[in-house]
PDB file of N, CA and C in Angstrom:
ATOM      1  N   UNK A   1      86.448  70.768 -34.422  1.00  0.00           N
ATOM      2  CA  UNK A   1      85.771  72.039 -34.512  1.00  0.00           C
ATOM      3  C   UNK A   1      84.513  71.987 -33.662  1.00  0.00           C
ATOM      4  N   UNK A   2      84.140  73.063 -32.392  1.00  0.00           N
ATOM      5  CA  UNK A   2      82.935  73.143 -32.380  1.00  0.00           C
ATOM      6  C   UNK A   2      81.985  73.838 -32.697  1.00  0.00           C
ATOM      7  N   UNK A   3      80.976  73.545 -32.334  1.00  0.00           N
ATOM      8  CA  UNK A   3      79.924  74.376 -33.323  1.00  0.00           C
ATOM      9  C   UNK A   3      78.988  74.926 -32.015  1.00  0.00           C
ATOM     10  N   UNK A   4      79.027  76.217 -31.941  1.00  0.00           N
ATOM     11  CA  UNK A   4      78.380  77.261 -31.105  1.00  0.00           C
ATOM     12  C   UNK A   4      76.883  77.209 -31.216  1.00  0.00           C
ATOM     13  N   UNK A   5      75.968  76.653 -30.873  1.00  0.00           N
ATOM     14  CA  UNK A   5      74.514  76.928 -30.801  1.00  0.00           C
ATOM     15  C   UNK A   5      74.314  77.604 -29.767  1.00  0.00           C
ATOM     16  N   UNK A   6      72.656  78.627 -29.768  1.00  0.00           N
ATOM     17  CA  UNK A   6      72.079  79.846 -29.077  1.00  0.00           C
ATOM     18  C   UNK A   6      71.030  78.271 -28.073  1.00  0.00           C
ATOM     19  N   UNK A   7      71.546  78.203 -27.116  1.00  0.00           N
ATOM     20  CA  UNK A   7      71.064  77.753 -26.113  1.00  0.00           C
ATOM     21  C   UNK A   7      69.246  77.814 -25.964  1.00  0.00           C
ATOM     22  N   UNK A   8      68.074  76.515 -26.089  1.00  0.00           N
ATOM     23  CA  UNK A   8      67.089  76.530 -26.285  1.00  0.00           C
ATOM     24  C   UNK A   8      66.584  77.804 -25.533  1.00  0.00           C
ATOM     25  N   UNK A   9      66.479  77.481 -24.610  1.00  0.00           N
ATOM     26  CA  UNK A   9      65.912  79.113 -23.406  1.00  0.00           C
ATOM     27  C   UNK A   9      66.255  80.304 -23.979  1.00  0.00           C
ATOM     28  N   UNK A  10      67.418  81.044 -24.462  1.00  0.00           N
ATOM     29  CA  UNK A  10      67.578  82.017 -25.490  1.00  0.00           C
ATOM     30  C   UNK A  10      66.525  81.912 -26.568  1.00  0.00           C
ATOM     31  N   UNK A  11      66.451  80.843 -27.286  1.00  0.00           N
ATOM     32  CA  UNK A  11      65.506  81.149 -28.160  1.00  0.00           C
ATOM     33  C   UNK A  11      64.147  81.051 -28.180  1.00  0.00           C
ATOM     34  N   UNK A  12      63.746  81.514 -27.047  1.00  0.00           N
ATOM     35  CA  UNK A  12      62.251  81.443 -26.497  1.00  0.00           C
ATOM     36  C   UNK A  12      61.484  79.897 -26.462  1.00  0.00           C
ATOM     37  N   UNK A  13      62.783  79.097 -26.083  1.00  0.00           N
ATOM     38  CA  UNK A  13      61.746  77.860 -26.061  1.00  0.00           C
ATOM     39  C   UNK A  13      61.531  77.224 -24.968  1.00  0.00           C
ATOM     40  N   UNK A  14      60.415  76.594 -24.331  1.00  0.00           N
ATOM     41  CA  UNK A  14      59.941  75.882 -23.010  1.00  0.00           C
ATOM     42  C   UNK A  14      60.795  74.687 -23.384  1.00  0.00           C
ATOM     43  N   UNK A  15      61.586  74.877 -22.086  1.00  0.00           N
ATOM     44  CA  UNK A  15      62.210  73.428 -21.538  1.00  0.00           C
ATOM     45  C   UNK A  15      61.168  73.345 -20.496  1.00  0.00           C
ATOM     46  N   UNK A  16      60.819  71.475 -20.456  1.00  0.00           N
ATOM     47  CA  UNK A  16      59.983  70.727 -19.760  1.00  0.00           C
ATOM     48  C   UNK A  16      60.942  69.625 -18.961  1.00  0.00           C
ATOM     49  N   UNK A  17      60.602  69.737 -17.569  1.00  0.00           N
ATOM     50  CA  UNK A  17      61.069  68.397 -16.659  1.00  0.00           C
ATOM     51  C   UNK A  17      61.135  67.463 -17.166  1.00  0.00           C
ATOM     52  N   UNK A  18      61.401  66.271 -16.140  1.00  0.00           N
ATOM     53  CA  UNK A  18      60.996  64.727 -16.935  1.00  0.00           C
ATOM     54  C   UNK A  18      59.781  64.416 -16.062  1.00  0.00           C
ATOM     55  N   UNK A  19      59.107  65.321 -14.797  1.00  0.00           N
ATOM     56  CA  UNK A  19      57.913  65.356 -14.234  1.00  0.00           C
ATOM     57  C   UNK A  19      56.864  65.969 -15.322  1.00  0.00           C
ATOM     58  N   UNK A  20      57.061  66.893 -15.418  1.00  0.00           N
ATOM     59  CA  UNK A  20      55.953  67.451 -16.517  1.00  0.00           C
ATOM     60  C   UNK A  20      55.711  66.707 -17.662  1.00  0.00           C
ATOM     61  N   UNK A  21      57.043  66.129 -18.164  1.00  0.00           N
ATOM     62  CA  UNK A  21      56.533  65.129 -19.671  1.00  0.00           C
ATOM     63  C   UNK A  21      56.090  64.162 -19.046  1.00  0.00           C
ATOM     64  N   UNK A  22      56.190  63.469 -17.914  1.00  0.00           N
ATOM     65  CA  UNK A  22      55.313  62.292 -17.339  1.00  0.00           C
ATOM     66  C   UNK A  22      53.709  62.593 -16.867  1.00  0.00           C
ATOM     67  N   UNK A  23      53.520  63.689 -16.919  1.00  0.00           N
ATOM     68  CA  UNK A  23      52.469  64.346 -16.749  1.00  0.00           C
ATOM     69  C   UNK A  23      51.075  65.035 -18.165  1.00  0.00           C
ATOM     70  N   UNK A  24      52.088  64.680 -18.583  1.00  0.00           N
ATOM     71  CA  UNK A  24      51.634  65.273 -19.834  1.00  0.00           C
ATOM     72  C   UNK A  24      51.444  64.549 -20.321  1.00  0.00           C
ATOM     73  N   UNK A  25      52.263  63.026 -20.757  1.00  0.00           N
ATOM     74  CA  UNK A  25      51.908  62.345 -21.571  1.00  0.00           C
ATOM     75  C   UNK A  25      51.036  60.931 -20.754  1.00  0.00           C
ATOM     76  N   UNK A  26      51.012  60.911 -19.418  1.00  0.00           N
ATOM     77  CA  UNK A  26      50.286  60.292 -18.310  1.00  0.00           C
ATOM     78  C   UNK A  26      50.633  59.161 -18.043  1.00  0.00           C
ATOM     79  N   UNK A  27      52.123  59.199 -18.144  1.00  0.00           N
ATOM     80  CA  UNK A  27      52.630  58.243 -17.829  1.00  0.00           C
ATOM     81  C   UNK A  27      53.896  58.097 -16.385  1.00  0.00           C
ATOM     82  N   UNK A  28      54.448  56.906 -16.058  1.00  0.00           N
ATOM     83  CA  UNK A  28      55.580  57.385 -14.822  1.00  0.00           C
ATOM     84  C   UNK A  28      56.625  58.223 -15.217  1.00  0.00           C
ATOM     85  N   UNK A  29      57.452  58.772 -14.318  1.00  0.00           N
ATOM     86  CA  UNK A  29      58.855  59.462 -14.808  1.00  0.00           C
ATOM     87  C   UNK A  29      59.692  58.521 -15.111  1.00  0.00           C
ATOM     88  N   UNK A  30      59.796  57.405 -14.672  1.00  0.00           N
ATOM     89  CA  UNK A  30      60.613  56.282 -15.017  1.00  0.00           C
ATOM     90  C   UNK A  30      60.688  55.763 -16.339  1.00  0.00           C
ATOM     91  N   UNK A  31      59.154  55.908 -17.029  1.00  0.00           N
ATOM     92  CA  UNK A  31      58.946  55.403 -18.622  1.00  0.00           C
ATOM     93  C   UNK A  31      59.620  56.653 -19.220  1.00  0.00           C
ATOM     94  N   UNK A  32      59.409  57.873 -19.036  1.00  0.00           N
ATOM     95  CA  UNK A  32      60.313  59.284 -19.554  1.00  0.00           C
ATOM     96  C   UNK A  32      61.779  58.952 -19.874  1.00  0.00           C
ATOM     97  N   UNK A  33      62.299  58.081 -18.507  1.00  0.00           N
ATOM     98  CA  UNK A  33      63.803  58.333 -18.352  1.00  0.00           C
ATOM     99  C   UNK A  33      64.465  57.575 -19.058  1.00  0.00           C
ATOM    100  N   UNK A  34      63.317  55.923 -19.404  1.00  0.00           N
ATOM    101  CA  UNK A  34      64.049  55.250 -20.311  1.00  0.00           C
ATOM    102  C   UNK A  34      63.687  55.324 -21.654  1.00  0.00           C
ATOM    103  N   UNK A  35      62.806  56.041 -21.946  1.00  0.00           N
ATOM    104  CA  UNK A  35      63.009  57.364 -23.517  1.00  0.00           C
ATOM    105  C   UNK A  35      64.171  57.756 -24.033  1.00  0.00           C
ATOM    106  N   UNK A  36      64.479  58.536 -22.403  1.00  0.00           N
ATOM    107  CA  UNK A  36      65.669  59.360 -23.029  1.00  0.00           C
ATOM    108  C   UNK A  36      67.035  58.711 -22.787  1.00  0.00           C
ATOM    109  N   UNK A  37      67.114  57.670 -22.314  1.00  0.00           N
ATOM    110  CA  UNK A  37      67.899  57.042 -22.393  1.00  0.00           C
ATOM    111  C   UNK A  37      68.538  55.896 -23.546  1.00  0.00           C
ATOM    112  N   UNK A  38      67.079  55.290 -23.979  1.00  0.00           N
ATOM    113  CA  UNK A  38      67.149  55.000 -25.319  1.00  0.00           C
ATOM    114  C   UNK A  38      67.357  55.718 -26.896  1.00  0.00           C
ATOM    115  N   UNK A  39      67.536  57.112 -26.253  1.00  0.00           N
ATOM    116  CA  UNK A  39      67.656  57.888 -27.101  1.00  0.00           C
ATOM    117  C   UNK A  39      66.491  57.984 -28.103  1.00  0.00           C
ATOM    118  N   UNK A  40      65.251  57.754 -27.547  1.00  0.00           N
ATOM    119  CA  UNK A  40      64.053  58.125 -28.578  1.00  0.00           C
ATOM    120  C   UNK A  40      63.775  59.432 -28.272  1.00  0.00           C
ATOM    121  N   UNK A  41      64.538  60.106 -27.089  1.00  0.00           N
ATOM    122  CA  UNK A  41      63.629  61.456 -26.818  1.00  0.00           C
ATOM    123  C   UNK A  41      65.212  62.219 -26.451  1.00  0.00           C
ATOM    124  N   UNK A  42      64.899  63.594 -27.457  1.00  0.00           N
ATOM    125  CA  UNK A  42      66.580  64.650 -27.392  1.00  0.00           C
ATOM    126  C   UNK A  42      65.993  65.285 -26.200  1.00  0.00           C
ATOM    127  N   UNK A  43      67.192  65.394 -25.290  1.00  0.00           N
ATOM    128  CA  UNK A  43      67.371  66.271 -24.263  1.00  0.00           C
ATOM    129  C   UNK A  43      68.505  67.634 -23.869  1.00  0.00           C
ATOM    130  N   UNK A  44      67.953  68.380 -23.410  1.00  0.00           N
ATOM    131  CA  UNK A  44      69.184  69.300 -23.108  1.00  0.00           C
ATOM    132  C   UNK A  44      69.480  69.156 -21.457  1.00  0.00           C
ATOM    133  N   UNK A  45      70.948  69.082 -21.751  1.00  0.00           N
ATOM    134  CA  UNK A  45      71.741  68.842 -20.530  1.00  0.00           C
ATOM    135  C   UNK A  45      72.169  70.176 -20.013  1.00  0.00           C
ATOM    136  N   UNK A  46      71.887  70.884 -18.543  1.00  0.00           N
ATOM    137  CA  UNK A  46      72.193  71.753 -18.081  1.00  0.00           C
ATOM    138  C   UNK A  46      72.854  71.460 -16.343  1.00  0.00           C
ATOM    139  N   UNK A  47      73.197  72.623 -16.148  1.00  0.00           N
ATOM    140  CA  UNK A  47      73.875  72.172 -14.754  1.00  0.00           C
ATOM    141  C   UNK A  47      75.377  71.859 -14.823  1.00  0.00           C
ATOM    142  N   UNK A  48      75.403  71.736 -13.741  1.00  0.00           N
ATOM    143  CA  UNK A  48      77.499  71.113 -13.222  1.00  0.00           C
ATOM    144  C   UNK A  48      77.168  69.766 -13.683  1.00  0.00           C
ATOM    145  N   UNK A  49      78.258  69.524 -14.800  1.00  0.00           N
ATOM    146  CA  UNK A  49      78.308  68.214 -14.943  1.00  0.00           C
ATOM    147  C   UNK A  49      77.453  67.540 -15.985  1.00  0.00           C
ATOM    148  N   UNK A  50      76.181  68.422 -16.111  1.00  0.00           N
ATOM    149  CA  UNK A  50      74.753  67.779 -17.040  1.00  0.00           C
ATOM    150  C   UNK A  50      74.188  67.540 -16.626  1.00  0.00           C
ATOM    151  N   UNK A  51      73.675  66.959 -15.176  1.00  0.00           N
ATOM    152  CA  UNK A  51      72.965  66.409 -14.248  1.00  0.00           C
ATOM    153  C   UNK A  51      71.513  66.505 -14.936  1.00  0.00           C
ATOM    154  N   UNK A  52      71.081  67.568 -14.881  1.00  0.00           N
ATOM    155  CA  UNK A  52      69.636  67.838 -14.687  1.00  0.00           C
ATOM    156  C   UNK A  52      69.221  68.203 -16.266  1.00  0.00           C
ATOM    157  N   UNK A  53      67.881  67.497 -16.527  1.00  0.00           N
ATOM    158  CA  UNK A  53      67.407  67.049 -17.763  1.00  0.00           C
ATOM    159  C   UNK A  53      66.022  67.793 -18.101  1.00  0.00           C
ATOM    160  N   UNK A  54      66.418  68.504 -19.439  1.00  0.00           N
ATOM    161  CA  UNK A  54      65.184  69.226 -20.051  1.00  0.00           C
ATOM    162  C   UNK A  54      64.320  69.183 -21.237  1.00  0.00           C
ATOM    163  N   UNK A  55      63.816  68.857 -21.794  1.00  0.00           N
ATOM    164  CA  UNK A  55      63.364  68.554 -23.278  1.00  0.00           C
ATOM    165  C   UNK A  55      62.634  69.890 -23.455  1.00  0.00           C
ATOM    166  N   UNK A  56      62.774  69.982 -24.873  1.00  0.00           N
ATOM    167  CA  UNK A  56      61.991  71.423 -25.462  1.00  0.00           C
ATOM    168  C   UNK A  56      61.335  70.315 -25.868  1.00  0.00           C
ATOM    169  N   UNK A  57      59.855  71.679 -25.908  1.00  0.00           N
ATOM    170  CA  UNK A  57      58.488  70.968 -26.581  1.00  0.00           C
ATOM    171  C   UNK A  57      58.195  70.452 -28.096  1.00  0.00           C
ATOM    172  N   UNK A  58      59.143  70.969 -28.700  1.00  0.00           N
ATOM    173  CA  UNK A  58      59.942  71.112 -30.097  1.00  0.00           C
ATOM    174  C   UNK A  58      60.034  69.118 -30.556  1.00  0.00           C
ATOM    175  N   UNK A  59      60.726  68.483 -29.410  1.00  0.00           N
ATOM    176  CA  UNK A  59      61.837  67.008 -29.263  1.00  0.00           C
ATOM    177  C   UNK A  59      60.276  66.358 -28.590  1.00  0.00           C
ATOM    178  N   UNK A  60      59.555  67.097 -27.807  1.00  0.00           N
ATOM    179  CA  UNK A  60      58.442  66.201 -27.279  1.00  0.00           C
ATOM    180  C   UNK A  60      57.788  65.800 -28.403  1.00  0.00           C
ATOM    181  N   UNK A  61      57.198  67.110 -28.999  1.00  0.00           N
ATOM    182  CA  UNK A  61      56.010  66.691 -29.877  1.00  0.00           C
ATOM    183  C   UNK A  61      57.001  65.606 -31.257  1.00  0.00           C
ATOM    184  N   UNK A  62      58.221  65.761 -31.081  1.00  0.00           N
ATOM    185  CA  UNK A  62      58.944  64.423 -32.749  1.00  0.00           C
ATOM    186  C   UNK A  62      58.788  63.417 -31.571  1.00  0.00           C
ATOM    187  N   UNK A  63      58.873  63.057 -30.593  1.00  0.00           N
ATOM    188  CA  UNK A  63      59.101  61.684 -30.079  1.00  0.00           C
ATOM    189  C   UNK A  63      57.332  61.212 -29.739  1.00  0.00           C
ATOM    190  N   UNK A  64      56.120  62.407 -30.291  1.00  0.00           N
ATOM    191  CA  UNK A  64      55.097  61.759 -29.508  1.00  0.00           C
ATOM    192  C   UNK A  64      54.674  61.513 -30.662  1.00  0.00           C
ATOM    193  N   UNK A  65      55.171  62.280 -32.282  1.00  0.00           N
ATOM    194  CA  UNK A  65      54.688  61.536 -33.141  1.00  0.00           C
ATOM    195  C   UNK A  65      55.108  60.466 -33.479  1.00  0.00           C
ATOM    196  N   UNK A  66      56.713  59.965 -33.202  1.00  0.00           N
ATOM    197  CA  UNK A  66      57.267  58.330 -34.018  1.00  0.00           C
ATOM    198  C   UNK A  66      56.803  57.933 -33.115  1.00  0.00           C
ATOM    199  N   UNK A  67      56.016  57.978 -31.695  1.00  0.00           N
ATOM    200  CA  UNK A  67      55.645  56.709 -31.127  1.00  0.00           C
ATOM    201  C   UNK A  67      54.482  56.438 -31.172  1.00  0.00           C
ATOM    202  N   UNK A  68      53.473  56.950 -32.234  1.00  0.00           N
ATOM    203  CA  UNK A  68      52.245  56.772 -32.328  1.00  0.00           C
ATOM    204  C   UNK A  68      52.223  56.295 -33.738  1.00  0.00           C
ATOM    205  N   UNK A  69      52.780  56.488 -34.752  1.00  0.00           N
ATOM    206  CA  UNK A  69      53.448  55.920 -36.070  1.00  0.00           C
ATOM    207  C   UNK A  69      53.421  53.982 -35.728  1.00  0.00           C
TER     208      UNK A  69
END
């Protein structure tokens, strides 16, 4: 069964680069990528294929609190 969700951008939410969260949190894009690769940080996958990577500010601010915990 799948399950139909309203796509973040529909629901008025800022998707952020993996430049801007490296920017934001003042760190490289490279430390970002292996976040989200470790799966400490949810991303939305858009594009042909998934390619290109977005985090709502929603997944930033849970991954900036367990890593200050």
């Amino acid at each position: 069964m799948t399950r139909k969700t309203t796509p973040p951008a529909e629901r008025g939410e800022t998707l952020l680069t993996v430049a801007e969260l490296a920017a934001l949190d003042r760190c490289s894009e490279k430390t970002v990528r292996r976040a989200i690769a470790a799966r400490l940080l949810e991303v939305v996958r858009i594009g042909p294929g998934g390619r290109l990577v977005r985090v709502t500010r929603a997944a930033h601010e849970a991954y900036r609190g367990r890593s200050r915990s």
